[in-house]
Protein backbone atom coordinates (compact mmCIF):
# COMPACT_ATOMS: atom_id res chain seq x y z
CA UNK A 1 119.33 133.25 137.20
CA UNK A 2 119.01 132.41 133.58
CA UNK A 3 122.39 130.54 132.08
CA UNK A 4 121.87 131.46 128.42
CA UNK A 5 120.82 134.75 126.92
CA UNK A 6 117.72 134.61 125.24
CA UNK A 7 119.54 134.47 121.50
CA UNK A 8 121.60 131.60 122.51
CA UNK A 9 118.40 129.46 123.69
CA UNK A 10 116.32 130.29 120.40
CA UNK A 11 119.30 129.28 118.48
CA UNK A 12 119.49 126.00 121.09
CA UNK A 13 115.54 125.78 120.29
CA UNK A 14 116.38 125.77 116.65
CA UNK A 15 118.48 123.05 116.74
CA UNK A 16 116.10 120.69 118.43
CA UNK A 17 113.68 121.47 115.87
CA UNK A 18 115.63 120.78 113.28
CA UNK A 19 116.89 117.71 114.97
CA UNK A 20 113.10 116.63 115.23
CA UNK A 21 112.06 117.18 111.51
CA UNK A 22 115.51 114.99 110.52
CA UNK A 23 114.58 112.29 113.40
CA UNK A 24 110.95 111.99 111.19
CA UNK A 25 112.92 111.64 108.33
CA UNK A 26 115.40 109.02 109.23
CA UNK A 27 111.98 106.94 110.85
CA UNK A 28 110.52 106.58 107.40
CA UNK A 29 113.26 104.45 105.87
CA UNK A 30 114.10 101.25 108.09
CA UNK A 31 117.68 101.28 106.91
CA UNK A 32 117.62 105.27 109.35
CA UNK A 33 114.78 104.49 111.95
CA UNK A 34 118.22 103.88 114.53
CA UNK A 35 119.66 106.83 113.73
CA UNK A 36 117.05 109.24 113.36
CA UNK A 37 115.20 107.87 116.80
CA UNK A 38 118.88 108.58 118.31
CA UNK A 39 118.81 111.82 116.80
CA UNK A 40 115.42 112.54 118.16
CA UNK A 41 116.32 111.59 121.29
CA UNK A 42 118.97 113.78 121.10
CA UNK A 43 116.83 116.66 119.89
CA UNK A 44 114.88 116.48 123.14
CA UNK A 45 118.04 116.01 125.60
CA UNK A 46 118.76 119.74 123.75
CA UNK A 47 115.79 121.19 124.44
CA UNK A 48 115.31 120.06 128.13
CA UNK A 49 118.72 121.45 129.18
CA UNK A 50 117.24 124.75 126.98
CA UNK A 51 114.97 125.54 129.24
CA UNK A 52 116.82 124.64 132.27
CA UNK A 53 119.31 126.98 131.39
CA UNK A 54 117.32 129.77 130.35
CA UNK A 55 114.72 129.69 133.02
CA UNK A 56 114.46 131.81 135.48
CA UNK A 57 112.66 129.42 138.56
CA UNK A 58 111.22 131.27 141.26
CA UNK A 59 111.60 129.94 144.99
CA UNK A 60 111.83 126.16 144.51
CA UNK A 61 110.59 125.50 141.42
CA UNK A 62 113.76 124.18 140.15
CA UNK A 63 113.95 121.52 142.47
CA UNK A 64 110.38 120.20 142.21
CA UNK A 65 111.26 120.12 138.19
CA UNK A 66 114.59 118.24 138.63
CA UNK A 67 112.27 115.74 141.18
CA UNK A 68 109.66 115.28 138.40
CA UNK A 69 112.14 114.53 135.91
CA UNK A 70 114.19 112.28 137.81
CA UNK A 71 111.10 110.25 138.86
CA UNK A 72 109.63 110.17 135.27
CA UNK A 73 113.04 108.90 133.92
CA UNK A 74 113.04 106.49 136.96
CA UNK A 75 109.52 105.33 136.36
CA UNK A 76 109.69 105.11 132.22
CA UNK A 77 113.66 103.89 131.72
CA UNK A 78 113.14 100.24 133.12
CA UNK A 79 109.54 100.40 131.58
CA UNK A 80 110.54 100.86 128.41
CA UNK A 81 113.55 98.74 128.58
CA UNK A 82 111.78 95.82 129.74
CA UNK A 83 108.24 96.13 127.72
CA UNK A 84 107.75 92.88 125.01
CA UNK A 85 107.72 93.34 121.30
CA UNK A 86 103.96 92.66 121.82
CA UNK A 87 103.39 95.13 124.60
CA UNK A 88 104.88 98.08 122.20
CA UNK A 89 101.59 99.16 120.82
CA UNK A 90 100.34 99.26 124.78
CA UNK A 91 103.39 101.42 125.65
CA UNK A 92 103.11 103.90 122.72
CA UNK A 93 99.51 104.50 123.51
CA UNK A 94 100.28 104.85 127.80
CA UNK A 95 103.29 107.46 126.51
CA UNK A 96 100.66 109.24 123.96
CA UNK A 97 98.03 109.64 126.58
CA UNK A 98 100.61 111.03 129.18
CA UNK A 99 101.82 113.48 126.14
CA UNK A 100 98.32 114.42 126.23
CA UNK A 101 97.72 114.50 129.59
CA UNK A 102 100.51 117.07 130.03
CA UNK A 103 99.02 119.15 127.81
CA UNK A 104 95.70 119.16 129.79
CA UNK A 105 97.07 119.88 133.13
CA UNK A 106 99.45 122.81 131.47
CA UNK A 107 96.42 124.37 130.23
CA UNK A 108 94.55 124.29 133.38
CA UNK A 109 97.92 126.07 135.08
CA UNK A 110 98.05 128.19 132.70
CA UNK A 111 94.58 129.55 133.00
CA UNK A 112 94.87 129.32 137.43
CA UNK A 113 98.11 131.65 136.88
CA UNK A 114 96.37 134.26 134.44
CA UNK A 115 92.95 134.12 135.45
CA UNK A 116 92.06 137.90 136.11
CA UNK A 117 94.86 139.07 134.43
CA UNK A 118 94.48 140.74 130.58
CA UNK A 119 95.50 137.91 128.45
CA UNK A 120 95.10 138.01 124.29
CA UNK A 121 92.08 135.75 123.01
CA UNK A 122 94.29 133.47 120.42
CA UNK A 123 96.40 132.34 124.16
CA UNK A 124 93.18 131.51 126.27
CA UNK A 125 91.48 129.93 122.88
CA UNK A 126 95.10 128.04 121.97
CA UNK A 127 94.85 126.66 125.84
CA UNK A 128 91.15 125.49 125.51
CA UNK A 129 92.12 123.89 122.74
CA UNK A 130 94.90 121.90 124.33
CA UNK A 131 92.79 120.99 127.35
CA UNK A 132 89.92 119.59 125.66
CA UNK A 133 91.90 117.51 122.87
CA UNK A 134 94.89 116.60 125.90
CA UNK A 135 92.31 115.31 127.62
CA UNK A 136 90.47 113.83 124.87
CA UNK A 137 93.78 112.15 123.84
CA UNK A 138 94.66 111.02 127.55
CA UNK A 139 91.84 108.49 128.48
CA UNK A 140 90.83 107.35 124.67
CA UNK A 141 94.69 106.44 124.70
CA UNK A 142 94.39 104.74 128.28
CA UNK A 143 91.06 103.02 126.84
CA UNK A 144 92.93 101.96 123.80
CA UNK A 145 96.01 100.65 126.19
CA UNK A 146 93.46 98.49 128.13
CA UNK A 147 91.64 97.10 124.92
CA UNK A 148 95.20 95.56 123.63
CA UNK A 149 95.98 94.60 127.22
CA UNK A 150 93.18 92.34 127.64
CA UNK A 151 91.93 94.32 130.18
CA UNK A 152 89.38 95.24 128.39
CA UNK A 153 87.35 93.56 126.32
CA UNK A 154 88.42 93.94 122.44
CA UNK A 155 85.02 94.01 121.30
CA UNK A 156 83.13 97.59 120.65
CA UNK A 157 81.19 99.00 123.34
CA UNK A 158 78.18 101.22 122.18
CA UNK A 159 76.80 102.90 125.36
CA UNK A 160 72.87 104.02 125.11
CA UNK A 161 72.67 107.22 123.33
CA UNK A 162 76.13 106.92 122.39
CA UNK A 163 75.76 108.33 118.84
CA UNK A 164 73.97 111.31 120.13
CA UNK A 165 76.53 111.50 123.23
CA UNK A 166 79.33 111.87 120.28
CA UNK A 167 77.77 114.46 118.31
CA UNK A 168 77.01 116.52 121.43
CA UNK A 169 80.31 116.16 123.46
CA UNK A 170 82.15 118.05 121.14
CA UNK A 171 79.55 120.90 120.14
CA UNK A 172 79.67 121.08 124.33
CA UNK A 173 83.51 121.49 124.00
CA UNK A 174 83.45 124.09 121.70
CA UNK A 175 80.74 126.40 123.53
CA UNK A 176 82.82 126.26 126.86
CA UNK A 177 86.01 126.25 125.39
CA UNK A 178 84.48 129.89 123.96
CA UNK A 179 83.55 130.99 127.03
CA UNK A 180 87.31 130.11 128.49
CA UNK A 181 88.84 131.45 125.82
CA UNK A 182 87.10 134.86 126.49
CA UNK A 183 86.61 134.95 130.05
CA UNK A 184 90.15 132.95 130.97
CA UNK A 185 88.01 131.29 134.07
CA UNK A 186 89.54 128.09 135.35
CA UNK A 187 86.90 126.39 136.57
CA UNK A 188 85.54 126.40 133.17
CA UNK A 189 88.61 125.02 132.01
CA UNK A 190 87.89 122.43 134.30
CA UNK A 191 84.78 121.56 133.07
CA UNK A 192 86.25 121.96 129.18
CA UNK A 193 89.07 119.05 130.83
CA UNK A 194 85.84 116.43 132.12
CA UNK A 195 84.11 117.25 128.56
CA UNK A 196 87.00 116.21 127.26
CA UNK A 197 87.57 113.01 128.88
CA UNK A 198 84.19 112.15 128.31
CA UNK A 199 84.83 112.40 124.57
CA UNK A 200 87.66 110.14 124.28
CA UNK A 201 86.01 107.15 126.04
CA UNK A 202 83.05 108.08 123.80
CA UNK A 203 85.33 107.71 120.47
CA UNK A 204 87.47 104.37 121.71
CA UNK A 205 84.64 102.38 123.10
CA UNK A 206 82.89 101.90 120.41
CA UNK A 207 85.96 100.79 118.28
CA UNK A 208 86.81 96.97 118.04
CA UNK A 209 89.88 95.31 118.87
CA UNK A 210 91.06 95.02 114.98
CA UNK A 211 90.66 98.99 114.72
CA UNK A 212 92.58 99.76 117.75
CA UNK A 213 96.00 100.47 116.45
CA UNK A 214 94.17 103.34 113.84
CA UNK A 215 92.82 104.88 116.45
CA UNK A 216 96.23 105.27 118.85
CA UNK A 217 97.72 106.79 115.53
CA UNK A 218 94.74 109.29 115.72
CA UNK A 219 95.25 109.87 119.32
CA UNK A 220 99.10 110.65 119.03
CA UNK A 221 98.14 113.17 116.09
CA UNK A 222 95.62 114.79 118.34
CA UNK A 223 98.19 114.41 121.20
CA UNK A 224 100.69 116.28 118.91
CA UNK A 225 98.03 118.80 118.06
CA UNK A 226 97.46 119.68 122.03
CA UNK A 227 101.10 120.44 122.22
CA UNK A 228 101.45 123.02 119.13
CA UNK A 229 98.17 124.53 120.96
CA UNK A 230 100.38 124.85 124.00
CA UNK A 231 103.07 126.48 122.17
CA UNK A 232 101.28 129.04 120.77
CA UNK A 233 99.46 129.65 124.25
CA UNK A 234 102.52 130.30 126.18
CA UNK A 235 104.90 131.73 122.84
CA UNK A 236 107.41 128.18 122.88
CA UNK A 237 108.13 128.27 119.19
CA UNK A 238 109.37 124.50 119.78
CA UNK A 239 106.43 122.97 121.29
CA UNK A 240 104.66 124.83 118.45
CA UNK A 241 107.24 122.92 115.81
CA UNK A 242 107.28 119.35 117.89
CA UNK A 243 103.49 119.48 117.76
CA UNK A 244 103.02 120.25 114.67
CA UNK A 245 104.93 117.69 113.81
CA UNK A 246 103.55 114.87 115.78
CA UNK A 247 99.96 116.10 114.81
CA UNK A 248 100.82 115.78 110.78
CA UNK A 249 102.81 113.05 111.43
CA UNK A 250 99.78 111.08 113.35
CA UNK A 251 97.35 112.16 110.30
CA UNK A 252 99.28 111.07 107.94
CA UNK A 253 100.22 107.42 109.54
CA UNK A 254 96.31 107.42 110.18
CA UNK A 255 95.27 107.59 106.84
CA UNK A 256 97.83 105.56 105.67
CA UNK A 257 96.55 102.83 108.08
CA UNK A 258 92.81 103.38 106.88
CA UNK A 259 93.78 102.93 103.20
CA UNK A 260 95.93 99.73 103.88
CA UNK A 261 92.82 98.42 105.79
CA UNK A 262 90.21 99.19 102.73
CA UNK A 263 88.12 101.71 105.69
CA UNK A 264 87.45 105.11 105.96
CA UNK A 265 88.89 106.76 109.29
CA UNK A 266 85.06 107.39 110.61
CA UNK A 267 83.81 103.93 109.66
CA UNK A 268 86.72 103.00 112.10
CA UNK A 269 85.36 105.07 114.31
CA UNK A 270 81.72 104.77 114.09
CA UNK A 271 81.03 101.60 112.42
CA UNK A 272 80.03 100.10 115.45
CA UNK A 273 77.16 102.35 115.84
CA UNK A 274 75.44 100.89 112.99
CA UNK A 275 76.47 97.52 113.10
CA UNK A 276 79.88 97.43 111.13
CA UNK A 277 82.81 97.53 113.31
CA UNK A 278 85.06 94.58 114.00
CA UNK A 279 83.85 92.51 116.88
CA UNK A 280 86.95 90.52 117.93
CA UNK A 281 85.06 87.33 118.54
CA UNK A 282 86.79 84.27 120.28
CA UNK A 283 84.74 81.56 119.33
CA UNK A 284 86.52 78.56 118.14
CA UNK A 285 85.95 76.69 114.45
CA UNK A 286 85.44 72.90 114.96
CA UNK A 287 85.64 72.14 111.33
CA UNK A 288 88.25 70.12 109.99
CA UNK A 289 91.43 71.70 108.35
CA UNK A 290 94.75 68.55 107.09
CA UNK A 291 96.73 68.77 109.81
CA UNK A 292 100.91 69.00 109.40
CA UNK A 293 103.67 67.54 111.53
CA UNK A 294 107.00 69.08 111.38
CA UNK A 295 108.55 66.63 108.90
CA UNK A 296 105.48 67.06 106.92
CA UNK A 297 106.52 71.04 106.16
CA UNK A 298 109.66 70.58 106.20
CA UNK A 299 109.91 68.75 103.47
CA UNK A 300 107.28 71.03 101.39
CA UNK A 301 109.44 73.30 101.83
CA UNK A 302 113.10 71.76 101.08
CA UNK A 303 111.50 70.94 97.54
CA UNK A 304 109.77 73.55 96.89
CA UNK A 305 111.84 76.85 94.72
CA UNK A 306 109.95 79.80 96.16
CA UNK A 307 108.41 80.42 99.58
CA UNK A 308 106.94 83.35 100.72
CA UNK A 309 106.80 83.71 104.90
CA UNK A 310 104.03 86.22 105.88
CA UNK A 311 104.48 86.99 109.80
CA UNK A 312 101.24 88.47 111.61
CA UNK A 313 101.37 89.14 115.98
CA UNK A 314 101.31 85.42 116.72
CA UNK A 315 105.07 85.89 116.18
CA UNK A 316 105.31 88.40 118.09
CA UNK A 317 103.57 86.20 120.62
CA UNK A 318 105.54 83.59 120.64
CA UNK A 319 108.94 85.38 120.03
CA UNK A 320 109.90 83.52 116.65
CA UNK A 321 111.17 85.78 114.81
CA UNK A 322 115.34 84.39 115.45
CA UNK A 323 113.98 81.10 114.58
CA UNK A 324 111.95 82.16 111.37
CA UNK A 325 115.07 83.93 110.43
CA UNK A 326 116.83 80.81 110.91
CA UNK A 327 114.08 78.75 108.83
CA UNK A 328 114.40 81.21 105.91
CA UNK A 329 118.25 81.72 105.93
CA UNK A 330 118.29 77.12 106.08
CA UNK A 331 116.06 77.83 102.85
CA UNK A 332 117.90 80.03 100.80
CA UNK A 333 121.50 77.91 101.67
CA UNK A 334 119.20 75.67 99.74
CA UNK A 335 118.52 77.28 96.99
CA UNK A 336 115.13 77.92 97.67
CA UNK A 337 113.98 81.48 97.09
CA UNK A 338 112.46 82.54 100.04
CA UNK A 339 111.45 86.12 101.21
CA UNK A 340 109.21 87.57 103.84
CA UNK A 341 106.10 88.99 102.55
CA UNK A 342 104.91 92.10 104.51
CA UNK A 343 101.52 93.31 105.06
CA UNK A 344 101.44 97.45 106.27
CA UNK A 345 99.15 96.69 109.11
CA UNK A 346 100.32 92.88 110.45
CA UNK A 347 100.32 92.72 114.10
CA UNK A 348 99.62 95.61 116.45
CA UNK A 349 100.63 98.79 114.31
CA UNK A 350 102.58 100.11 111.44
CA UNK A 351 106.40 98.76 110.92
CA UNK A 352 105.44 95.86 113.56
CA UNK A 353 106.88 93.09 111.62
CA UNK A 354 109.41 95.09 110.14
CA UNK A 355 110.69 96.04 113.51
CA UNK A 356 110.14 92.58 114.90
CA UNK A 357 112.49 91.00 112.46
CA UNK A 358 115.23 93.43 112.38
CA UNK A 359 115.40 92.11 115.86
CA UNK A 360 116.51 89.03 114.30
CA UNK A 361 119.10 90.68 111.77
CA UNK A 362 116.87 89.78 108.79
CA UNK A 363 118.34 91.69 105.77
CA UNK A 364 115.83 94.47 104.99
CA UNK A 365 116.10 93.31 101.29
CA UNK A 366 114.22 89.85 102.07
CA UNK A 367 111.19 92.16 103.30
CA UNK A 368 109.03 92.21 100.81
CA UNK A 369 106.00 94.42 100.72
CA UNK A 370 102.45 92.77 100.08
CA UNK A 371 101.95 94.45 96.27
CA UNK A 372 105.22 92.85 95.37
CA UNK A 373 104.16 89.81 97.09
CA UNK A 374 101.29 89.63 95.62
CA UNK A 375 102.61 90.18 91.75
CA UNK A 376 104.76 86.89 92.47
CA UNK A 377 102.33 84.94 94.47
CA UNK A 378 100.87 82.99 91.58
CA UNK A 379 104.31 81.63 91.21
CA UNK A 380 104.89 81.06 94.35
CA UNK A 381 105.28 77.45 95.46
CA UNK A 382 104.66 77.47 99.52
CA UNK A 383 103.35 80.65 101.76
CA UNK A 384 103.83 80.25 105.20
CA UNK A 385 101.70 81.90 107.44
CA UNK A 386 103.00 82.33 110.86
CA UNK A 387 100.61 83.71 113.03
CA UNK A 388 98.80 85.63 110.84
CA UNK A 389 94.68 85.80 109.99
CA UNK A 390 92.74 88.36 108.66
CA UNK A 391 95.99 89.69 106.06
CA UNK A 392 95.58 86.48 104.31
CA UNK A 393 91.97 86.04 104.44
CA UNK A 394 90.07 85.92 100.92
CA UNK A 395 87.14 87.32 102.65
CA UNK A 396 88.57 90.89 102.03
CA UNK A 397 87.76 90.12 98.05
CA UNK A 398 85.07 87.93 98.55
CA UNK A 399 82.33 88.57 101.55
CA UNK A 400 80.96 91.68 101.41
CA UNK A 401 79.18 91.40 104.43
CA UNK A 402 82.67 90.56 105.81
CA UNK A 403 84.18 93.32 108.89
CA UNK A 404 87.84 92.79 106.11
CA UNK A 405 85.84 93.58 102.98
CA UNK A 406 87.58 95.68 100.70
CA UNK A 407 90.93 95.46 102.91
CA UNK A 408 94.17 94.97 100.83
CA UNK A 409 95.53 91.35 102.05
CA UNK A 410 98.28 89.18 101.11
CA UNK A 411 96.76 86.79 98.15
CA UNK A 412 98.06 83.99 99.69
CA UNK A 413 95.07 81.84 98.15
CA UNK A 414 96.85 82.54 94.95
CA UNK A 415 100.16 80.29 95.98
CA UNK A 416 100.11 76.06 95.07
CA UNK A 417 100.22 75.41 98.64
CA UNK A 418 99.97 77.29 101.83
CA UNK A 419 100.73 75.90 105.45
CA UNK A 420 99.58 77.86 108.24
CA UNK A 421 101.01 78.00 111.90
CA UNK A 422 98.44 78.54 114.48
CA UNK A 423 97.86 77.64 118.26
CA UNK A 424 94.51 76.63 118.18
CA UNK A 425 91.55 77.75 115.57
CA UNK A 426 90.50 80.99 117.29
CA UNK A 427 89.77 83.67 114.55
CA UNK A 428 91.87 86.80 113.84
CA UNK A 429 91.03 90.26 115.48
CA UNK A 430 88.20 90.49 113.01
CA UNK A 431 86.71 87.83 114.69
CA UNK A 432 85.72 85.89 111.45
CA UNK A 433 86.97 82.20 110.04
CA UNK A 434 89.62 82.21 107.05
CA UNK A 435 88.26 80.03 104.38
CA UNK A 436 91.69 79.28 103.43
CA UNK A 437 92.51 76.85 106.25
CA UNK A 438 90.15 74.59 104.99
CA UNK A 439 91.59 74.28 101.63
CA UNK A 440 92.69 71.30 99.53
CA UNK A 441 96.06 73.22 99.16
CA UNK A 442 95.97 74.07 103.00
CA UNK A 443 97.91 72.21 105.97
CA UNK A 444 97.69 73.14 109.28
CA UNK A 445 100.60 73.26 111.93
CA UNK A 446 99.68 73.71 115.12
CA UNK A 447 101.62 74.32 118.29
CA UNK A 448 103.43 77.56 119.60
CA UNK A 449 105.39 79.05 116.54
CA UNK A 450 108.72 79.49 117.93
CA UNK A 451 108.54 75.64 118.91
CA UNK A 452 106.82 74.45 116.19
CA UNK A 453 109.35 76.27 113.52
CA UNK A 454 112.06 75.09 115.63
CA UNK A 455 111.36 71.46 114.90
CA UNK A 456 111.24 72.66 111.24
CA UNK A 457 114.38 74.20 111.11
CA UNK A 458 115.60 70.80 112.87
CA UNK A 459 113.77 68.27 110.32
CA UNK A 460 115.13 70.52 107.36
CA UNK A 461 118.34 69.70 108.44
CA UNK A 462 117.42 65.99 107.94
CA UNK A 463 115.96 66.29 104.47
């Protein structure tokens, strides 16, 4: 027995709409991300009771959907409660994949419960749509979670025939996808779902470890498109708006990624298949870099009148970012002009850092983005680098046969002296050394950052 008429749940439908397009808005601005994620969540809350109320479940339906929710809530609540500031990027892409998923499996109901029934072309081609790109989205998205896991190694994998294999999987996905969309069959949807699956681990594999964050922001636009498909398929105006908006949304953060980055969205994806993709190596530089102590940076930086701290994952890593908000609020009670200079794609995706140190209560103000930075670096007596690689490495200008060339970095070169934090001498994600650790100008701290800028904090006191 339905609850609400049919007018009252469009209007309810509305409203969760609406609330979605202001939750995108209030994300864009850091100063609004709380509010309009609370509003967003909010949106959703509307539109689940929506349907509840204004379905009409046959038999026991409604208890099997109350089950699934009450698992899913039981299984994601603690989950994402508990996940690390370096495990979001992980947890986005496992919640991306199971949007897509979704989509996949709907589809394949879809067609089981209309198959031999007279059902318009634009709703069987609208659900072969969302089954091939759900599925696409659902294992490239698992791939991508187990390539910043670890579980999986970071470096590209080119299968044999893999170029081929990617030009053909989805020229196979459109010529069954036709035949579901005009014969409705659902065994052909099935085969439409493995096509698809093939096809993501065909597009993440070959991407390196560096690229990986690009390529979940693809994945949740194609994610988002899957949905809209499923809107139109079975007439829900709001999975038609939500999608719509997660698929424009996911382009546009895409692109935005790829221009920060210097690379075009299919060198991303295919570079590897000529030789250009990141490789993520591990080796470890034996040359020698001046190495600091503690005291040694502290008092660089208790003399010095402007400091600029860039923060990349190894931050995130080692959970500094209360005591680097300590270390810059200990500089500025001194006098010293010190800000935070922010690179768009520093750690593991878009807003990392930005996120990371709001954690901290670091006034948005002090976040400075890397154009700015860069304007003032010349001037600029210290940079500290803390935990960060490839945004501050001159390669990007300088090597052209570089993985970073023609990426917009931090000029950090540019500053009188830089001091890096690092654990050991591994390279960045690229996989490539940063000539500026081996500079006159250059001293090296190493150690875990959140210890070693604690004892910085604590011999700044002392100066």
């Amino acid at each position: 027995m339905n609850l609400l008429p049919g007018e009252a749940a469009a209007l309810l439908y509305l409203a969760a709409a609406v609330c979605f397009i202001l939750a995108l808005k209030g994300l864009s601005s850091p100063r609004r991300a709380r509010r309009g994620n609370a509003l967003g969540a909010f949106g959703a809350v509307v539109a689940v009771l929506t349907v509840l109320l204004s379905t009409d479940f046959a038999g026991s339906n409604l208890v099997v959907v109350l089950v699934a929710i009450a698992v899913g809530c039981v299984v994601a609540v603690p989950a994402a409660r508990r996940v690390r500031m370096t495990e979001m990027p992980q947890l986005v892409a496992v919640f991306n994949g199971v949007g897509g998923g979704a989509a996949a499996v709907v589809g394949i109901i879809e067609l089981a419960e209309r198959e031999g029934r007279a059902v318009p072309v634009v709703a069987t081609t609208a659900t072969a749509f969302a089954v091939f790109v759900g599925a696409t989205s659902l294992l490239g998205s698992l791939l991508t979670y187990l390539k910043l896991q670890g579980s999986l190694t970071s470096r590209p994998i080119v299968l044999p025939g893999a170029g081929p294999l990617i030009a053909l999987a989805p020229v196979a996905g459109v010529g069954v996808g036709a035949a579901v969309a005009v014969t409705g069959n659902v065994w052909l949807g099935v085969v439409l779902l493995t096509l698809g699956l093939a096809f993501g681990a065909l597009l993440v594999l070959p991407v390196g470890g560096a690229d990986v964050p690009i390529v979940i922001s693809l994945l949740n636009a194609f994610t988002g498109l899957s949905v809209a498909a499923s809107g139109l398929a079975m007439s829900n105006t709001l999975l038609l708006v939500a999608g719509t908006l997660v698929g424009a949304s996911g382009t546009i953060l895409t692109m935005a990624m790829a221009t920060a980055m210097g690379r075009s969205v299919a060198g991303i994806l295919f570079g590897a298949l000529r030789g250009g993709s990141t490789a993520g190596s591990t080796q470890v530089s034996d040359r020698p870099v001046r190495r600091a102590q503690p005291e040694d940076v502290a008092i660089t930086l208790a003399y010095a009148s402007k400091v600029v701290v860039v923060p990349g994952y190894g931050l995130a890593v080692a959970q500094a970012q209360h005591t680097v908000a300590e270390l810059v609020t200990a500089l500025r009670e001194r006098g010293v002009d010190a800000v935070y200079g922010i690179h768009p794609v520093a750690g593991r995706m878009p807003g990392h850092m930005n996120v990371l140190l709001a954690e901290a209560n670091v006034p948005y103000e002090l976040l400075v983005e890397a154009a700015e930075v860069n304007a003032a670096m010349p001037s600029t007596d210290v940079v500290v680098v803390v935990g960060a690689n490839d945004v501050v490495n001159p390669a990007a200008r300088t090597d052209r046969s570089a993985p970073i060339y023609g990426m917009p970095i931090i000029n950090a070169d540019e500053a009188a002296q830089a001091i890096f934090l690092k654990r050991s001498m591994r390279p960045g994600f690229a996989g490539i050394e940063n000539e500026l650790l081996f500079a006159e100008k250059t001293q090296v701290l190493f150690g875990d950052a959140k210890d070693s800028l604690t004892k910085v904090v604590n011999a700044l006191k002392q100066v």
